[in-house]
Protein backbone atom coordinates (compact mmCIF):
# COMPACT_ATOMS: atom_id res chain seq x y z
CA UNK A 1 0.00 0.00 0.00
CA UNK A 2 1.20 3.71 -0.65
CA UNK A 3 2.02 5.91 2.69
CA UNK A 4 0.21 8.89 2.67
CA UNK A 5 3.05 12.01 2.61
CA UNK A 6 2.80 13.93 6.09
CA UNK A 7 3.88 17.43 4.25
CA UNK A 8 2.34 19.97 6.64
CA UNK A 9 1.76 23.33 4.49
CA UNK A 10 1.12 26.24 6.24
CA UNK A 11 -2.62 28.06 6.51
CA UNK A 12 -3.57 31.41 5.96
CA UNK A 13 -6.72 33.39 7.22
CA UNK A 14 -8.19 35.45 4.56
CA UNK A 15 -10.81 37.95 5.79
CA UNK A 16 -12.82 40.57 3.72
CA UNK A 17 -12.46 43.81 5.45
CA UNK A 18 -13.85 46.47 2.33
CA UNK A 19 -17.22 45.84 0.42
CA UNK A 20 -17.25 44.62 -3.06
CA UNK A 21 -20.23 47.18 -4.38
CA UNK A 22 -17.91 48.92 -6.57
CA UNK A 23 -15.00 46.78 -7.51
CA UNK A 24 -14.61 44.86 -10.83
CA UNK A 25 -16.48 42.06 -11.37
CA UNK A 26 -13.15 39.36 -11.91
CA UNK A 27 -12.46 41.00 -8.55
CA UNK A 28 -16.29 39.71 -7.30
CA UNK A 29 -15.41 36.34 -8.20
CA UNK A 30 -12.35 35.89 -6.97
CA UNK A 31 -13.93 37.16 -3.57
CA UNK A 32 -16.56 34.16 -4.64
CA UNK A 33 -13.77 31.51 -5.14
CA UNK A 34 -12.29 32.40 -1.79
CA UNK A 35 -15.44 31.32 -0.19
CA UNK A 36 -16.16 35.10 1.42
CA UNK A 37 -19.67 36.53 1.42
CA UNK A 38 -19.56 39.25 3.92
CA UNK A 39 -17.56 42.31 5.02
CA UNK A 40 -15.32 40.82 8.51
CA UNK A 41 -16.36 36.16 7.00
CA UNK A 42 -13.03 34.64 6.56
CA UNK A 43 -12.02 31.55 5.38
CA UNK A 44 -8.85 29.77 6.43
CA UNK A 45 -6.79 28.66 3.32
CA UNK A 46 -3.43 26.64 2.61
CA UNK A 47 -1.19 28.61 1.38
CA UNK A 48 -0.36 27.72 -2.20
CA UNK A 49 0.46 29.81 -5.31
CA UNK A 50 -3.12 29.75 -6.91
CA UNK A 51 -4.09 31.06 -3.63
CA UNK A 52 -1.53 33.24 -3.06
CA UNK A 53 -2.23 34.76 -6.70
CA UNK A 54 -5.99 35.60 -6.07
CA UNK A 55 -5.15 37.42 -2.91
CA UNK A 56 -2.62 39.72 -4.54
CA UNK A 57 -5.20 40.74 -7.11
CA UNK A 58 -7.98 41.68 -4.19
CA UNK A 59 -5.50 42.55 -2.21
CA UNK A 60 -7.06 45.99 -1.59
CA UNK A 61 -10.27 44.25 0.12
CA UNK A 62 -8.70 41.77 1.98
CA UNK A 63 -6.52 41.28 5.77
CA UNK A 64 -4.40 38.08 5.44
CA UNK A 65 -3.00 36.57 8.69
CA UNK A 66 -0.77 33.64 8.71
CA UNK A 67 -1.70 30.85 11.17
């Protein structure tokens, strides 16, 4: 049988801290993707570079704390 990898990767809290009334609407969906619906919801996230890539482009809406 094949042993399952223990790689810890780290986490990342992503919470929404602006509105999205007036931002682009890519920008609304990557808001979407990162499972946020409301101004101070967060989602916890592992930190990889498709993550990391969405975050830089909402970066302006967003507080990200490393856990």
């Amino acid at each position: 049988m094949a042993k399952k990898k223990a790689t810890e990767t780290a986490k990342i809290k992503v919470t929404l801290v602006k509105s999205t009334i007036a931002v682009l609407p890519q920008h609304k969906k990557i808001i979407e993707a990162l499972g946020l619906t409301k101004i101070n919801s967060f989602k916890i996230h592992n930190e990889n570079a498709s993550t990391l890539g969405m975050i830089e482009k909402v970066g302006y809406l967003l507080k990200v704390e490393k856990i």
